[in-house]
N, C-alpha and C. Protein backbone atom coordinates (compact mmCIF):
# COMPACT_ATOMS: atom_id res chain seq x y z
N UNK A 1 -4.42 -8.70 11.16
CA UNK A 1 -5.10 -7.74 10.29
C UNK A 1 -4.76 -8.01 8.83
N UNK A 2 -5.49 -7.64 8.24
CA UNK A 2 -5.45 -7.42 6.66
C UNK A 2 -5.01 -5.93 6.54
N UNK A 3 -3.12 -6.10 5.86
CA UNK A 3 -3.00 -4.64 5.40
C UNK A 3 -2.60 -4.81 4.20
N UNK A 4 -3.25 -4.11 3.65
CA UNK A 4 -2.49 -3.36 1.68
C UNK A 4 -1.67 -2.53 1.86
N UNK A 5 -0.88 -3.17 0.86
CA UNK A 5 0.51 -1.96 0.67
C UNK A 5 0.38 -1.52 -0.33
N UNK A 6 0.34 0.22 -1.01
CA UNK A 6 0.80 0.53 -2.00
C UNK A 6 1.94 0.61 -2.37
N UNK A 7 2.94 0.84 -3.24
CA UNK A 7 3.89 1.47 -4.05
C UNK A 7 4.03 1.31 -5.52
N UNK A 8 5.23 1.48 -5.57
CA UNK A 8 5.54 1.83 -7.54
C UNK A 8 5.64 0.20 -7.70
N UNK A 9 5.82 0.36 -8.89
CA UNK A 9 5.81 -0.85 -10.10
C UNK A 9 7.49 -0.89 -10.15
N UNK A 10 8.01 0.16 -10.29
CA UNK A 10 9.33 0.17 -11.02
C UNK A 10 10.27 -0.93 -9.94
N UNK A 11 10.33 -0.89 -9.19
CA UNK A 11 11.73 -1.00 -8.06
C UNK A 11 12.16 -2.83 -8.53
N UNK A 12 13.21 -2.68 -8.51
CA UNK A 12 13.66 -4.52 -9.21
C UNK A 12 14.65 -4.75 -8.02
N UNK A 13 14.89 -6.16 -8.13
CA UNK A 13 15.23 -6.95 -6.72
C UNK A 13 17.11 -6.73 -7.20
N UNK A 14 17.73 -6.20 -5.90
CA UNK A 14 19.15 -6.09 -6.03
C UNK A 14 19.03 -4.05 -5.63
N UNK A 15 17.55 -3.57 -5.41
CA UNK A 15 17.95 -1.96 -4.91
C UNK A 15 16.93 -1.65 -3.63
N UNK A 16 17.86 -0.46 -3.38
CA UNK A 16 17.54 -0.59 -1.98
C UNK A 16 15.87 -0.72 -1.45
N UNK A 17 15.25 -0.09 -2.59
CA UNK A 17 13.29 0.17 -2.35
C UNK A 17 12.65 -1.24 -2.51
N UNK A 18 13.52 -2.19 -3.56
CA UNK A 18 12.79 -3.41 -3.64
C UNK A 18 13.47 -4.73 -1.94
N UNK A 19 14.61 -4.24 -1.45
CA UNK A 19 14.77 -4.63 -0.53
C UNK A 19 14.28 -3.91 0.94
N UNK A 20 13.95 -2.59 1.06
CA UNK A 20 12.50 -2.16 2.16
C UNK A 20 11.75 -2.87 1.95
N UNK A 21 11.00 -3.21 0.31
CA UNK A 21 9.53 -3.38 0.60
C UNK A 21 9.63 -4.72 0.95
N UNK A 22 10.65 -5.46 0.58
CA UNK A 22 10.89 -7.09 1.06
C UNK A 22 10.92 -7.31 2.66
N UNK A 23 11.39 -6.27 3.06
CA UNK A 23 11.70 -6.52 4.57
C UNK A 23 10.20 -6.35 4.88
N UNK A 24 9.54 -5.00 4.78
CA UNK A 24 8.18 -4.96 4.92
C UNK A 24 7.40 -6.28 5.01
N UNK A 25 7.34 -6.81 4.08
CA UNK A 25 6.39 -8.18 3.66
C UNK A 25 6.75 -9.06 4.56
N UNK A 26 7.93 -9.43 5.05
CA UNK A 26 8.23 -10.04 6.20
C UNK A 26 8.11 -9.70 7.42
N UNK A 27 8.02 -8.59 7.89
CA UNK A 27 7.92 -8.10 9.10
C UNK A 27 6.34 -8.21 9.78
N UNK A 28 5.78 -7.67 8.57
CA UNK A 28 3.96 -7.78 8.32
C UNK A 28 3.92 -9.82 8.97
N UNK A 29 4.12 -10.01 7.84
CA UNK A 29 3.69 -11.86 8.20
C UNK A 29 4.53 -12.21 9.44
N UNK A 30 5.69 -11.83 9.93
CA UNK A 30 5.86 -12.23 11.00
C UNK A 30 4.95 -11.66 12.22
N UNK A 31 4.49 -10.64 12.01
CA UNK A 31 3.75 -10.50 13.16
C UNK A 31 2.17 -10.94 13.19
N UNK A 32 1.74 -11.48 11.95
CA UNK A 32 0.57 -12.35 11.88
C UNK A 32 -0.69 -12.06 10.90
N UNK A 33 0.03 -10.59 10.27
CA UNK A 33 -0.97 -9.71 9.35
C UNK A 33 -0.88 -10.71 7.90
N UNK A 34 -1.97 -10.80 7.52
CA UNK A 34 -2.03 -11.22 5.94
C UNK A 34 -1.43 -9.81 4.99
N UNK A 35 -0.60 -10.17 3.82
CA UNK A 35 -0.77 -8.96 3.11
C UNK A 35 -1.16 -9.04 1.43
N UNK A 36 -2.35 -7.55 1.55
CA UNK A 36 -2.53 -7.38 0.28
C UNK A 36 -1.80 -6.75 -0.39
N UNK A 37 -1.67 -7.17 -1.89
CA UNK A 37 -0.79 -6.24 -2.82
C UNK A 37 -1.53 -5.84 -4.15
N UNK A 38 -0.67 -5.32 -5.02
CA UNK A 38 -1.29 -5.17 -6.23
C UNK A 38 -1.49 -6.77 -7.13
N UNK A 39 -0.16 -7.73 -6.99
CA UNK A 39 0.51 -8.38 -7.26
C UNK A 39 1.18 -8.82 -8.38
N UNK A 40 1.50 -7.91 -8.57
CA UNK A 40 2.08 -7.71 -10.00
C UNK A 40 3.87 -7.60 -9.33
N UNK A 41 4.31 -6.75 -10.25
CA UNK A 41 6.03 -6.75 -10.01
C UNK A 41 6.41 -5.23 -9.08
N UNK A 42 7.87 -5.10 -8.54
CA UNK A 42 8.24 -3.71 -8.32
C UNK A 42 7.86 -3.85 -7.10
N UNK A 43 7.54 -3.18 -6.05
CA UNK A 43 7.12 -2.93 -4.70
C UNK A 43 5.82 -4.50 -4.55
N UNK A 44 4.86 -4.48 -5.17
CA UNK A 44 4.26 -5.67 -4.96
C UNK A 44 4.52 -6.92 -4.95
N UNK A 45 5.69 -7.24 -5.81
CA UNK A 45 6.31 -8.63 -5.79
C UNK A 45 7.22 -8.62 -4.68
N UNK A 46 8.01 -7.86 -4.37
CA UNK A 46 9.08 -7.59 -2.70
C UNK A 46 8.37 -7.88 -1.74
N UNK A 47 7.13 -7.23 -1.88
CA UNK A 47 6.26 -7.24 -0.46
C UNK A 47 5.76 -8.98 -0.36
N UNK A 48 5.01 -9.21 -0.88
CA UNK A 48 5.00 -10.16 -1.47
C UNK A 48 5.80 -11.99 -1.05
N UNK A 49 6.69 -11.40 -2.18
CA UNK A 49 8.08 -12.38 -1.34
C UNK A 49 8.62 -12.26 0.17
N UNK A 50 8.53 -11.09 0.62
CA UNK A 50 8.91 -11.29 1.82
C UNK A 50 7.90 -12.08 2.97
N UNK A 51 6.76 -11.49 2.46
CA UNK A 51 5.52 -12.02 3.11
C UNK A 51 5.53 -14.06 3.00
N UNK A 52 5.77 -13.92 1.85
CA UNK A 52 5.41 -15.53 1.76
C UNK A 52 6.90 -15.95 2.10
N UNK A 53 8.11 -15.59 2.12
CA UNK A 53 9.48 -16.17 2.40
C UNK A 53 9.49 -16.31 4.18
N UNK A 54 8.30 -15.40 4.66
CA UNK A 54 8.22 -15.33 6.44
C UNK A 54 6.78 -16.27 6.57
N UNK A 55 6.61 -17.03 5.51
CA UNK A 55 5.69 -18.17 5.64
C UNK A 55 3.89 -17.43 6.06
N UNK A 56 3.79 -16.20 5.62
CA UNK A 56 2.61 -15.10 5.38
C UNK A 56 1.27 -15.86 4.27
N UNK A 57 1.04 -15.09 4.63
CA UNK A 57 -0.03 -15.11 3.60
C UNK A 57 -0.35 -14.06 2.89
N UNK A 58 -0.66 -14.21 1.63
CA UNK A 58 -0.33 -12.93 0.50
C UNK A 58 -1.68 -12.82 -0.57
N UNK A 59 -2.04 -12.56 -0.96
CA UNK A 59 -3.16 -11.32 -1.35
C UNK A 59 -3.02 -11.01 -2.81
N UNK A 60 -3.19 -11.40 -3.90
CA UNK A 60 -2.86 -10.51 -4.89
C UNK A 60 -4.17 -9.81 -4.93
N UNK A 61 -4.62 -8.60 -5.42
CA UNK A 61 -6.20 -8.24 -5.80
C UNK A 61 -5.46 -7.38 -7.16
N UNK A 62 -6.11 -7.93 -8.43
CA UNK A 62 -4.84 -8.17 -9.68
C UNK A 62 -6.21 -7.98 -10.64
N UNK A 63 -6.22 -7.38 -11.75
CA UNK A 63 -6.87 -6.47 -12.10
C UNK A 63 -6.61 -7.10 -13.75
N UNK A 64 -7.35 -7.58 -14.42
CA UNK A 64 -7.48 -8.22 -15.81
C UNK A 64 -7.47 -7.29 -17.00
N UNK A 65 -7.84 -6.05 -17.06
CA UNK A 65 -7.61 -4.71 -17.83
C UNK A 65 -5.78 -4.34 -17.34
N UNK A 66 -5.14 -4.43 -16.78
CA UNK A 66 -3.77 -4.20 -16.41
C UNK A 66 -3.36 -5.31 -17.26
N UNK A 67 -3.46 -6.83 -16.57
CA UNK A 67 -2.86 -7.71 -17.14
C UNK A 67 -2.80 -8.11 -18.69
N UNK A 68 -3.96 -7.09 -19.29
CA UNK A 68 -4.03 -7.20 -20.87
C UNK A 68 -3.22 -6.15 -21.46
N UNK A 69 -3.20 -5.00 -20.20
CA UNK A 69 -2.34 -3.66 -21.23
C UNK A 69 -0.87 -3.79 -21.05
N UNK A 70 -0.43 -4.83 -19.88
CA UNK A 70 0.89 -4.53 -19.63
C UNK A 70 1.57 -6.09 -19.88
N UNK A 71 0.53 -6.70 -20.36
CA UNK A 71 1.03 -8.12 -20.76
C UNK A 71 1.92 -8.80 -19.76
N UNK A 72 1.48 -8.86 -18.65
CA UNK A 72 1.93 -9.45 -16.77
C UNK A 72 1.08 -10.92 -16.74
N UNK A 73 1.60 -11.32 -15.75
CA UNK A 73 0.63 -12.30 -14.98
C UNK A 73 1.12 -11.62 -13.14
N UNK A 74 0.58 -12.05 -11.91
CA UNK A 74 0.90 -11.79 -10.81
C UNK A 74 2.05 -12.78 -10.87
N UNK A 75 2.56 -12.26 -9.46
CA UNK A 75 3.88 -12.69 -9.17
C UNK A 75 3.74 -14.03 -8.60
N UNK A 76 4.88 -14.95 -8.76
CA UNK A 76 4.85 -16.36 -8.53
C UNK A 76 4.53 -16.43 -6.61
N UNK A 77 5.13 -15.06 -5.63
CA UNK A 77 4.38 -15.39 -4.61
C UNK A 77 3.19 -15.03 -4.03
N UNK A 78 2.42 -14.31 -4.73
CA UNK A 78 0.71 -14.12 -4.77
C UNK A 78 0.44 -16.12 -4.35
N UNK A 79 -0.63 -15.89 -3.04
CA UNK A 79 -1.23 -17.63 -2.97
C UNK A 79 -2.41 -17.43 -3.03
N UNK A 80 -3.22 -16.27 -3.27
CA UNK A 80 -4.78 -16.23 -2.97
C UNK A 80 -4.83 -15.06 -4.24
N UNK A 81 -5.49 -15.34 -5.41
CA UNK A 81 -5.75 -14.21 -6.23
C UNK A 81 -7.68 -13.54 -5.73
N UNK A 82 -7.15 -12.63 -6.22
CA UNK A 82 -8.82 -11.72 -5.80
C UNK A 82 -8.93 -11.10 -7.47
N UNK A 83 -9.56 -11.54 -8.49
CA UNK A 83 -9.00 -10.72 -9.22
C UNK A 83 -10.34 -10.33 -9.52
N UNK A 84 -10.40 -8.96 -10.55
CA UNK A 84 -11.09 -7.72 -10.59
C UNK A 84 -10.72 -7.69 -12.31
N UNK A 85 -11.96 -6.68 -12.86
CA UNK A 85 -11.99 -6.40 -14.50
C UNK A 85 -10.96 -5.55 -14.54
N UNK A 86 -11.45 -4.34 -13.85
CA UNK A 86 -11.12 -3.05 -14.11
C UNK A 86 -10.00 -2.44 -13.18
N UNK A 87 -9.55 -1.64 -13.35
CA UNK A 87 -8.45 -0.70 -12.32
C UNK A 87 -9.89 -0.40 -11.02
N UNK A 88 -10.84 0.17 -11.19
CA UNK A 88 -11.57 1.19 -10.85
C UNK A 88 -12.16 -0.27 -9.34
N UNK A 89 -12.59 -1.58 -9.73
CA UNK A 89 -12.91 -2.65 -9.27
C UNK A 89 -11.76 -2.75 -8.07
N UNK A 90 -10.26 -2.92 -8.70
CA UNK A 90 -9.20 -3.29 -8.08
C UNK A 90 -8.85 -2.26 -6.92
N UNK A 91 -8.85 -0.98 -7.07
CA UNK A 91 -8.70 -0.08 -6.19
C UNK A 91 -9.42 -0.60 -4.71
N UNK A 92 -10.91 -0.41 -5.26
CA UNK A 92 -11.97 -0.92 -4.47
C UNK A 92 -11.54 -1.82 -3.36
N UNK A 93 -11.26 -3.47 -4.11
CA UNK A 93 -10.81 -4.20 -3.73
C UNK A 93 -9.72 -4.45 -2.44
N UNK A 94 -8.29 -3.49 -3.03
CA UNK A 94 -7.37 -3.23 -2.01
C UNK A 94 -7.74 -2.31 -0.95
N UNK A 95 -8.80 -1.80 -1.02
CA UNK A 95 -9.03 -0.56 0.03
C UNK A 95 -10.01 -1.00 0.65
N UNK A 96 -11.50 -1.88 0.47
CA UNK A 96 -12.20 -2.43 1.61
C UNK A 96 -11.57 -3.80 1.63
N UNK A 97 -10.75 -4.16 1.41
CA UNK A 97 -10.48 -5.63 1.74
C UNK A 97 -9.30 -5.45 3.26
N UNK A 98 -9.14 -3.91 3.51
CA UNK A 98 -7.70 -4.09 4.22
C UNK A 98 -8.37 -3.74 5.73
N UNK A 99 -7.40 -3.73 6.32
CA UNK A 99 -8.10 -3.36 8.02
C UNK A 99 -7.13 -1.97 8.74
N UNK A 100 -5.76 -1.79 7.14
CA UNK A 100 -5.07 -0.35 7.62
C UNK A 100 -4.15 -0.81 6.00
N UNK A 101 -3.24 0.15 5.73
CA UNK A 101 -2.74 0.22 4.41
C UNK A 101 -1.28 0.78 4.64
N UNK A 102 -0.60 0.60 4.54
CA UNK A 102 1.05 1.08 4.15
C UNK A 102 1.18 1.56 3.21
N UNK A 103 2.11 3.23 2.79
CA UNK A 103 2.14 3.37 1.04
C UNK A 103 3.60 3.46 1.20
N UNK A 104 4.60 2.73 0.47
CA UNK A 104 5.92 2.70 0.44
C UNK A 104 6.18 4.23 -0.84
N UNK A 105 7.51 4.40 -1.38
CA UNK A 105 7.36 5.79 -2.31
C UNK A 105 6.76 4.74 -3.95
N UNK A 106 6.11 5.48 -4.45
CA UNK A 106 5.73 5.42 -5.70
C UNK A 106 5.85 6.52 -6.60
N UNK A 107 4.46 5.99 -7.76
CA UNK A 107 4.32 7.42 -8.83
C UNK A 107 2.39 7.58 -8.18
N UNK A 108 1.90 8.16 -9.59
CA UNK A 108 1.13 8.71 -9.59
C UNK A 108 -0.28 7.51 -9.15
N UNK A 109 0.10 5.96 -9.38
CA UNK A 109 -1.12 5.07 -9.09
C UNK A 109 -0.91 5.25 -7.60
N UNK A 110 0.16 5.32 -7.20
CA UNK A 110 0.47 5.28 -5.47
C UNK A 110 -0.38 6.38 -5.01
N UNK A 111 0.25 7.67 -5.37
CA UNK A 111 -0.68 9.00 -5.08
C UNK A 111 -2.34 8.67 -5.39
N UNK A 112 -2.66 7.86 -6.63
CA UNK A 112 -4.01 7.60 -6.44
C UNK A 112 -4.92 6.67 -5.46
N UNK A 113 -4.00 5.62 -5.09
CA UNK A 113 -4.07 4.96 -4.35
C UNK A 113 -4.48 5.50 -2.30
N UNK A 114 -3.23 6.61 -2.39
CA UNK A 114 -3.26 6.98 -0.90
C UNK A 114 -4.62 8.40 -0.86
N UNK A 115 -4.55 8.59 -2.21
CA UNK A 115 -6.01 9.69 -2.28
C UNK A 115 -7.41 9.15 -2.05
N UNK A 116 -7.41 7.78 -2.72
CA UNK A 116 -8.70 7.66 -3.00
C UNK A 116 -9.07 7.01 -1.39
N UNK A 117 -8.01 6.44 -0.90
CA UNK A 117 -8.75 5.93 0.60
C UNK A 117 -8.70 7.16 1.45
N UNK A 118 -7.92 8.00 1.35
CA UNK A 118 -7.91 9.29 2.49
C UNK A 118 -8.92 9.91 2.36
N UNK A 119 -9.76 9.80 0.87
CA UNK A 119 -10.78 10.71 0.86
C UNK A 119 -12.16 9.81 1.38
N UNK A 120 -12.17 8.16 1.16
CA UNK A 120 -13.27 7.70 1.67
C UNK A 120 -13.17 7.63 2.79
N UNK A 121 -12.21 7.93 3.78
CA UNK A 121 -12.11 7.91 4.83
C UNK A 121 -12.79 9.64 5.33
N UNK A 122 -12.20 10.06 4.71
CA UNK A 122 -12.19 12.00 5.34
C UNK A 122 -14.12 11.67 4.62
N UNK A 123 -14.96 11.38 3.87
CA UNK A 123 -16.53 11.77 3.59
C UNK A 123 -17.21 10.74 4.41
N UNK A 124 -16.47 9.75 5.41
CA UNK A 124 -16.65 8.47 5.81
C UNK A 124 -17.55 7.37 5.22
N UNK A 125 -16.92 7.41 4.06
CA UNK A 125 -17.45 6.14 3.42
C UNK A 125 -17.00 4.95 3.45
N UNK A 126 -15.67 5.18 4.30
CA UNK A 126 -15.00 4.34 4.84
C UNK A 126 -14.48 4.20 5.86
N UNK A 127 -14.98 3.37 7.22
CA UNK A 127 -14.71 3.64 8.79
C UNK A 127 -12.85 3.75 8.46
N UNK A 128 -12.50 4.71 9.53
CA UNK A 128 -11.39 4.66 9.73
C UNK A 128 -10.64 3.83 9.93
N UNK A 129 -9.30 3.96 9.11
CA UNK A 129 -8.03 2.61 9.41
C UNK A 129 -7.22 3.32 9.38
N UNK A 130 -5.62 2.71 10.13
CA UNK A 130 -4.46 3.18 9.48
C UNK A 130 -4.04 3.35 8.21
N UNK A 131 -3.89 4.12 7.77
CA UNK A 131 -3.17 4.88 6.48
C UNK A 131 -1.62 5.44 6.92
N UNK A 132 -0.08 4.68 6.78
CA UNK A 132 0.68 5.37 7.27
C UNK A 132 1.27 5.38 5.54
N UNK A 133 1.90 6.65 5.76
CA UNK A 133 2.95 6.63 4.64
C UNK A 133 4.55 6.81 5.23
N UNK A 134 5.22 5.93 4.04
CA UNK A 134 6.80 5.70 4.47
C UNK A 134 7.59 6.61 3.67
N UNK A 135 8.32 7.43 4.56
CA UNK A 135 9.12 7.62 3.50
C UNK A 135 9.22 10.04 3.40
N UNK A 136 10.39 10.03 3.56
CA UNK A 136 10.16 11.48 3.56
C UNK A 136 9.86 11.98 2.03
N UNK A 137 9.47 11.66 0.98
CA UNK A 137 8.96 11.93 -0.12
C UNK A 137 7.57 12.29 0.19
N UNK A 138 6.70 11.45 0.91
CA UNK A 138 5.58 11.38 1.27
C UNK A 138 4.99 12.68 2.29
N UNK A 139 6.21 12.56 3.05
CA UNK A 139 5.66 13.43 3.96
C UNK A 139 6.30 14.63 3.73
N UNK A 140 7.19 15.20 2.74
CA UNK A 140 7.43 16.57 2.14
C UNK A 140 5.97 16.68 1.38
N UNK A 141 5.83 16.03 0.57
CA UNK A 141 4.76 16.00 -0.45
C UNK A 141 3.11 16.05 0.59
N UNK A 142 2.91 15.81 1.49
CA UNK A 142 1.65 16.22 2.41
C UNK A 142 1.80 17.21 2.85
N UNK A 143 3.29 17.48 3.44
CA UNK A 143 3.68 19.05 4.24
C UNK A 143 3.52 20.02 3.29
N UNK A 144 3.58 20.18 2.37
CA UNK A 144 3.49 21.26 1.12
C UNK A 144 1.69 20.84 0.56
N UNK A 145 0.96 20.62 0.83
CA UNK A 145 -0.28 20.16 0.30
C UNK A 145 -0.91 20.62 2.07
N UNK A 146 -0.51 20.33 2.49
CA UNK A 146 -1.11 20.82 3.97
C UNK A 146 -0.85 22.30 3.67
N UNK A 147 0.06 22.85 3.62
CA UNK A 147 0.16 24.07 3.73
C UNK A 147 0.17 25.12 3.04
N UNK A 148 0.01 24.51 1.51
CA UNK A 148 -0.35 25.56 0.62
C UNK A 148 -1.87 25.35 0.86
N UNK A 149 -2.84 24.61 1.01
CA UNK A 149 -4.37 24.19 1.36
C UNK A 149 -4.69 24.03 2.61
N UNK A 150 -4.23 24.88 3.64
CA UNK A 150 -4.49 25.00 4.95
C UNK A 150 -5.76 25.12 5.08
N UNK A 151 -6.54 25.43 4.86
CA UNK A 151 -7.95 26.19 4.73
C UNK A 151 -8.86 25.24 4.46
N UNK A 152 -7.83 24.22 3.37
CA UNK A 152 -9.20 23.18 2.82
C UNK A 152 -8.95 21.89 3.62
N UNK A 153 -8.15 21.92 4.35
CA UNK A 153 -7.90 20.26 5.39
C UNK A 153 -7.55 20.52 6.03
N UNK A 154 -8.49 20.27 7.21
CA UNK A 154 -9.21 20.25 8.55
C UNK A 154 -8.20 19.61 9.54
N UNK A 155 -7.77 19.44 10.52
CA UNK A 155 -6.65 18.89 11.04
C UNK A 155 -7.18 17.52 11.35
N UNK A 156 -8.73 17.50 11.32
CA UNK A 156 -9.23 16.36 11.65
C UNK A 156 -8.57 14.99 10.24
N UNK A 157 -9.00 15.64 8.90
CA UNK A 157 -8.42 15.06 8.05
C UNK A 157 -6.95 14.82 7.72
N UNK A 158 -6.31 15.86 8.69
CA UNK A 158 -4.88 15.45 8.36
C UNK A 158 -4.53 14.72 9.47
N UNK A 159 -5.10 14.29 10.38
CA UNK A 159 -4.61 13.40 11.57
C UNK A 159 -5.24 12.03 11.00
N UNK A 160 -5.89 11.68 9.94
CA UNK A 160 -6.36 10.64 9.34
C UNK A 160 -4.73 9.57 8.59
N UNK A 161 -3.87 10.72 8.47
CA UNK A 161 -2.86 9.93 7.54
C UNK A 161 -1.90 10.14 8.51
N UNK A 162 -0.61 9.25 8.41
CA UNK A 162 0.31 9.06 9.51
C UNK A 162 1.38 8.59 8.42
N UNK A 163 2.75 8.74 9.61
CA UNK A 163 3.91 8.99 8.49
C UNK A 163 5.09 8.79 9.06
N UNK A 164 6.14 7.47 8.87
CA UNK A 164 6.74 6.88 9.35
C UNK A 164 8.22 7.00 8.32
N UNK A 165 9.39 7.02 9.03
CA UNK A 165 10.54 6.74 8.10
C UNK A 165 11.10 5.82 7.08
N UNK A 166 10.29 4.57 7.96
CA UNK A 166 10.93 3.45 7.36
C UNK A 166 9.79 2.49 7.80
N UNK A 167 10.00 1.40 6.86
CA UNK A 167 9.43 0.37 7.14
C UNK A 167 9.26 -0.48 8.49
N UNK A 168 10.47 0.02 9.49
CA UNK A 168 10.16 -0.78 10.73
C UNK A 168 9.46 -0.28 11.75
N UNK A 169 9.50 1.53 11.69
CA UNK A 169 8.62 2.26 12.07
C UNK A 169 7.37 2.10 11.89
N UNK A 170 7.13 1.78 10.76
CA UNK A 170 5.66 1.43 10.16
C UNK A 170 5.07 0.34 10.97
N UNK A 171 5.86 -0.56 11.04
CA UNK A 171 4.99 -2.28 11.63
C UNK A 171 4.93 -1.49 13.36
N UNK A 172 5.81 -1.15 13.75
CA UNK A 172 5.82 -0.68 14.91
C UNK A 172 4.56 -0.09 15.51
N UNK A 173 4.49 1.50 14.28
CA UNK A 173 3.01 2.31 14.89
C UNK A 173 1.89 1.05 14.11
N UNK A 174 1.94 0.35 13.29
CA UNK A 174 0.52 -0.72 13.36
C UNK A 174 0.45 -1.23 13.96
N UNK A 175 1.54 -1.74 15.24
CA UNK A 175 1.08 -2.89 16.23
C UNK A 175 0.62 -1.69 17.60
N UNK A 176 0.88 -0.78 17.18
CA UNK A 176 0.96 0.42 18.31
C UNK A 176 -0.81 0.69 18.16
């Protein structure tokens, strides 16, 4: 399968989030999944490296309006660029290009990230995939959004997103 991973930008190699998402990227390519990323740095370069260090195949879908505002290039293990003008293109990109999606913890592009496919999924503009999120940040942050908005999401839509501890849990319920 083709899965995209979201997360943050921030996480640098030597802490514990940039060594999850490394294990991630390896675990993914060892079991035969290509992975997409942002491919830039932080959670996307971990994933990334791990993916291509387990001899994977890796995905950047890398966005030319980013690379001008944040003065980046993708990461040296991106082997296939997909690249895109806009943020709005790139989103796109990572979300019909995948066949299920992982969101490790992030900020607010992550939250946009796990919104904008939950919602093309919940108006079905997008056939259903796995969507798991890692991480009890994630799933405090749905449990309090579930339940202050009980009324407005349907259990049907909340059985759309799934929610794992850790990264090995994660590869687990995708091969599941």
């Amino acid at each position: 399968m083709n899965v995209t991973i979201f997360g943050g930008a921030q996480p640098k190699e030597g802490t514990a989030a940039y060594a999850e998402a490394r294990l991630l990227g390896k675990l993914l390519a060892e079991a035969g999944h290509v992975v997409l990323t942002g491919g830039y740095m932080g959670t996307m370069e971990a994933v990334s490296r791990g993916a291509y260090e387990a001899n994977g195949h890796v995905i950047g879908v890398i966005c030319i309006d980013l690379e001008e505002w944040r003065q980046s290039k993708p990461n040296q293990w991106v082997k296939e660029e997909r690249r895109m003008q806009t943020l709005l293109e790139r989103l796109a990109g990572l979300i019909q290009g995948c066949d299920a999606a992982i969101a490790l913890p992030g900020g607010a592009g992550t939250l946009t990230e796990i919104s904008l496919m939950w919602n093309l999924m919940i108006t079905e503009a997008l056939p259903p995939r796995p969507l798991t999120l890692i991480g009890s940040g994630w799933q405090s942050t749905f449990n309090q959004l579930f339940n202050d908005f009980e009324s407005y999401l349907s259990k049907h839509q909340r059985e759309l997103l799934y929610f794992a501890e850790d990264v090995k849990t994660a590869v687990v319920k995708l091969e599941n």
